[in-house]
C-alpha atoms as a PDB file:
ATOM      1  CA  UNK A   1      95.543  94.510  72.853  1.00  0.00           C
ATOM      2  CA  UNK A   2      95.151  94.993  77.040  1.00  0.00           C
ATOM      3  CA  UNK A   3      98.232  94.226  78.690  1.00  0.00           C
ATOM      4  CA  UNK A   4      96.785  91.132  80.350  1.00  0.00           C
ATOM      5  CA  UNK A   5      96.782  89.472  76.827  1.00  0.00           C
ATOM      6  CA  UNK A   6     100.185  90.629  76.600  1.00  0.00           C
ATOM      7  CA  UNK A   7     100.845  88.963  79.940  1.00  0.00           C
ATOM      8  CA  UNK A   8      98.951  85.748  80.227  1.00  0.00           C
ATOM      9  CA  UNK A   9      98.565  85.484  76.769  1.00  0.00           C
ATOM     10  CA  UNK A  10      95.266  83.070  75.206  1.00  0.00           C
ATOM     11  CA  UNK A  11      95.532  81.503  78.903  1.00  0.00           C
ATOM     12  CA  UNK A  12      93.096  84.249  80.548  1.00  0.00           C
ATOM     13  CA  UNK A  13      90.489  83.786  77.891  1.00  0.00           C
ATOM     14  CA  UNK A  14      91.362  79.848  77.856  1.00  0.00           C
ATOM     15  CA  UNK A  15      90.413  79.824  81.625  1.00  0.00           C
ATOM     16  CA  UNK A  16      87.189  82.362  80.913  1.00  0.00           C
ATOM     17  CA  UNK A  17      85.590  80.053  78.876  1.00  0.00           C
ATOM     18  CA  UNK A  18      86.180  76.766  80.904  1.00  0.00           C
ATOM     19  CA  UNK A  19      84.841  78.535  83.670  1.00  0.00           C
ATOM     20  CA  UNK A  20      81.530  79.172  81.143  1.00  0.00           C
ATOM     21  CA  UNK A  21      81.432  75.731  80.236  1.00  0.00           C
ATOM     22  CA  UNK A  22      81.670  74.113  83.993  1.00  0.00           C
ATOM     23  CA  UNK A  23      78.315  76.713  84.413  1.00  0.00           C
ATOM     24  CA  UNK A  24      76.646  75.069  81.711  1.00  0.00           C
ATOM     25  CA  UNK A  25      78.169  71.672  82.464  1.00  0.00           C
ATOM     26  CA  UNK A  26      76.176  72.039  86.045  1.00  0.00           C
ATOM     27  CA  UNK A  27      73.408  73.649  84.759  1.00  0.00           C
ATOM     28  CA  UNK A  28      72.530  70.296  82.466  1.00  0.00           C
ATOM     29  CA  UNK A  29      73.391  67.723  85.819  1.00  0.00           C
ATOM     30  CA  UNK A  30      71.099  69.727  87.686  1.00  0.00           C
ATOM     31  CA  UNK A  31      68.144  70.019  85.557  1.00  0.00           C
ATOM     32  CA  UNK A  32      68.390  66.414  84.815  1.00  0.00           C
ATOM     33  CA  UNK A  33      65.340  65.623  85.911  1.00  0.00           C
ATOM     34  CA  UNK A  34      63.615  68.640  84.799  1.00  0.00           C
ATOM     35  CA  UNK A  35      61.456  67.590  81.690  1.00  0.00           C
ATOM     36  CA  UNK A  36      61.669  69.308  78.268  1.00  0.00           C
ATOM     37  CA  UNK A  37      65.443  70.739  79.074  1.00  0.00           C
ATOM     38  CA  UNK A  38      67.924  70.749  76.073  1.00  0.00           C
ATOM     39  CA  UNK A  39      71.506  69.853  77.322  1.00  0.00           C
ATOM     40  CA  UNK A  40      73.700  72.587  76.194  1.00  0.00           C
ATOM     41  CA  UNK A  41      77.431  72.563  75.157  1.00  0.00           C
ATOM     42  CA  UNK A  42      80.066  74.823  74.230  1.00  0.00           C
ATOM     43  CA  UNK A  43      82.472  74.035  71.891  1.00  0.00           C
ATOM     44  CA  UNK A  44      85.769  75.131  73.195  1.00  0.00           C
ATOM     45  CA  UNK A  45      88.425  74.967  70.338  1.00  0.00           C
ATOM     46  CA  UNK A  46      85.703  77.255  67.804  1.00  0.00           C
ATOM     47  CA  UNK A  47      85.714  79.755  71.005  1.00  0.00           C
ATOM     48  CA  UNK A  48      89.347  79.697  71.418  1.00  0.00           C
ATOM     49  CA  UNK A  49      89.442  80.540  67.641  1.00  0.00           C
ATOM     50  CA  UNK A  50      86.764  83.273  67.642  1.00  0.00           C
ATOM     51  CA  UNK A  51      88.233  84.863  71.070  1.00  0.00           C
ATOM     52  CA  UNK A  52      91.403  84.935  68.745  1.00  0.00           C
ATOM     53  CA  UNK A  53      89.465  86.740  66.035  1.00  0.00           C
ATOM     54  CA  UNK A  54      88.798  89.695  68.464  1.00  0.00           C
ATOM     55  CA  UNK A  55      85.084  89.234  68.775  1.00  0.00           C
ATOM     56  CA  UNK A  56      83.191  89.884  72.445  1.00  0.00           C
ATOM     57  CA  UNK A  57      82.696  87.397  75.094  1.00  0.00           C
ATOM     58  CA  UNK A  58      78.554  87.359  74.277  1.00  0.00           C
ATOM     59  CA  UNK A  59      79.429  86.588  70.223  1.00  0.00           C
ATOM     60  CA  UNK A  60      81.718  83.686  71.157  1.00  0.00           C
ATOM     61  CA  UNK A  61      79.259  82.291  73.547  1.00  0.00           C
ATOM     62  CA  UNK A  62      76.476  82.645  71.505  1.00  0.00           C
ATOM     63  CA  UNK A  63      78.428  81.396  68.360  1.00  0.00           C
ATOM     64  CA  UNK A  64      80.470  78.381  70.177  1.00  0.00           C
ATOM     65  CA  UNK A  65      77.431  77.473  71.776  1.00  0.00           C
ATOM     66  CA  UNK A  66      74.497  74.645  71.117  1.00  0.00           C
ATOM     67  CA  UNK A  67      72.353  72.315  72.063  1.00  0.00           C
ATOM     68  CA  UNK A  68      73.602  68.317  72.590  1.00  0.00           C
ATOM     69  CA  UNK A  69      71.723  65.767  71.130  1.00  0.00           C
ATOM     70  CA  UNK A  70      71.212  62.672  72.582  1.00  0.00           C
ATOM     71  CA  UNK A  71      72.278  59.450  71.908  1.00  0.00           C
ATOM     72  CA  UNK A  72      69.059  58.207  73.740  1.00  0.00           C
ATOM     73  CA  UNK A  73      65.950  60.335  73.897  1.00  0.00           C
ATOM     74  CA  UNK A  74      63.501  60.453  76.715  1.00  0.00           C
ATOM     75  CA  UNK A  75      60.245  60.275  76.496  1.00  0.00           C
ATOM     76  CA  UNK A  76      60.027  63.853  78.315  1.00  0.00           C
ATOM     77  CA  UNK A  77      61.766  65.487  76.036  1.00  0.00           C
ATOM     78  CA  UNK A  78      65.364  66.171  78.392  1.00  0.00           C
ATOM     79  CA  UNK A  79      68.492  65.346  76.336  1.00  0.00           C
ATOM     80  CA  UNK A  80      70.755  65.742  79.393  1.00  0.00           C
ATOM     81  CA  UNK A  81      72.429  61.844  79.573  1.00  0.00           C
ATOM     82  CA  UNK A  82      73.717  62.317  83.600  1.00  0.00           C
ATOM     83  CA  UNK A  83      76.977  59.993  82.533  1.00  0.00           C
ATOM     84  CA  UNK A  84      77.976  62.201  79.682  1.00  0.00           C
ATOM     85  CA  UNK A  85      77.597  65.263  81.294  1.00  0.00           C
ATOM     86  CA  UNK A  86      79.232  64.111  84.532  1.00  0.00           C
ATOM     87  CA  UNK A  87      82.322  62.715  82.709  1.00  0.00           C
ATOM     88  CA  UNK A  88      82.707  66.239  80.496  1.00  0.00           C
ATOM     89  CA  UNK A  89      82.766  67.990  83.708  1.00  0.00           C
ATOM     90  CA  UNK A  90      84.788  66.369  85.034  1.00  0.00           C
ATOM     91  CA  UNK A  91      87.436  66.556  82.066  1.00  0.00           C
ATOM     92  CA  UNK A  92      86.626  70.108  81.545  1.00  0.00           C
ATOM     93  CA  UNK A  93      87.400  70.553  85.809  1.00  0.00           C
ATOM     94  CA  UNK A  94      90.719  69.200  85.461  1.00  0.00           C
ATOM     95  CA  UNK A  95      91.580  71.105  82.146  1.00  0.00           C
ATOM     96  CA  UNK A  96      90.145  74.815  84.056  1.00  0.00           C
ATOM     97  CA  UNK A  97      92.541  73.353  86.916  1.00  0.00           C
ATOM     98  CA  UNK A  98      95.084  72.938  84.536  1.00  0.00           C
ATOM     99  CA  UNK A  99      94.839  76.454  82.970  1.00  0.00           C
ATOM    100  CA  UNK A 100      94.988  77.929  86.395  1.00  0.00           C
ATOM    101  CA  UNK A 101      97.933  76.590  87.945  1.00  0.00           C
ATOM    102  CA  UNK A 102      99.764  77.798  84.709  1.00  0.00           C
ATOM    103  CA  UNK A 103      98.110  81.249  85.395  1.00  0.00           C
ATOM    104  CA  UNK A 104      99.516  80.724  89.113  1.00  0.00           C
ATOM    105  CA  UNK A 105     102.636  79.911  87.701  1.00  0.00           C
ATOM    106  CA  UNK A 106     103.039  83.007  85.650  1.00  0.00           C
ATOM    107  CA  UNK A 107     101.961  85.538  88.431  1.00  0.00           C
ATOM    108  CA  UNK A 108     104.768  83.876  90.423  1.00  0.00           C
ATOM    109  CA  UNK A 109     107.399  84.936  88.505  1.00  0.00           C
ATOM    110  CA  UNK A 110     106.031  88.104  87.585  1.00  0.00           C
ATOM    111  CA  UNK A 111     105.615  89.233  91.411  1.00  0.00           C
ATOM    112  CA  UNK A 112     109.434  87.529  91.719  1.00  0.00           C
ATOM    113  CA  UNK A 113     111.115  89.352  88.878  1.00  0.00           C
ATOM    114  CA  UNK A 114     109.521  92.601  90.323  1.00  0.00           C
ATOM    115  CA  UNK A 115     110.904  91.678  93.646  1.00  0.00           C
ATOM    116  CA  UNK A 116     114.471  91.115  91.936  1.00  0.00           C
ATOM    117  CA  UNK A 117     114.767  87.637  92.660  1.00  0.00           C
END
């Protein structure tokens, strides 16, 4: 187990994978428009548990991850809905926000115990 695990506990990989998610999060707003694009998804709680299982980065990604489907289709073939995706982001912003200022939090009173305060 590396001694950041030790440290910051499931709240390093927590943060890691939020931070993959906003990527793919902005990668479906932006190609939006782009016809034939399949919105894609990751689903956070099946990483979490897989992270916990010891497997890589790349296996939980490409195991936690999949393609959306649409509640209505286009005729071009995109299932990014611009609403959906723009309210997950949003909700998975505030959550990575979240995870840091706990992270913050923690190096705080690491750097103060090592101080002696």
């Amino acid at each position: 187990m590396p001694v950041t695990d030790k440290i910051f506990g499931i709240h390093g990989t927590a943060l890691s994978l939020r931070s993959q998610r906003l990527n793919m999060l902005a990668s479906n707003i932006a190609n939006a428009g782009t016809p034939g694009y399949k919105a894609r998804d990751l689903d956070f709680e099946k990483a979490m548990a897989m992270s916990g299982e010891g497997k890589s980065m790349h296996q939980v990604m490409s195991n936690a991850s999949g393609y959306r489907t649409p509640l209505q289709p286009s005729m071009d073939g995109n299932t990014v809905e611009l609403s959906t995706e723009q309210t997950l982001f949003a909700e998975n912003a505030v959550q990575y926000r979240t995870t840091l200022s706990f992270l913050e939090s923690r190096v705080m009173g690491i750097k103060r115990a090592l101080k002696g305060e």
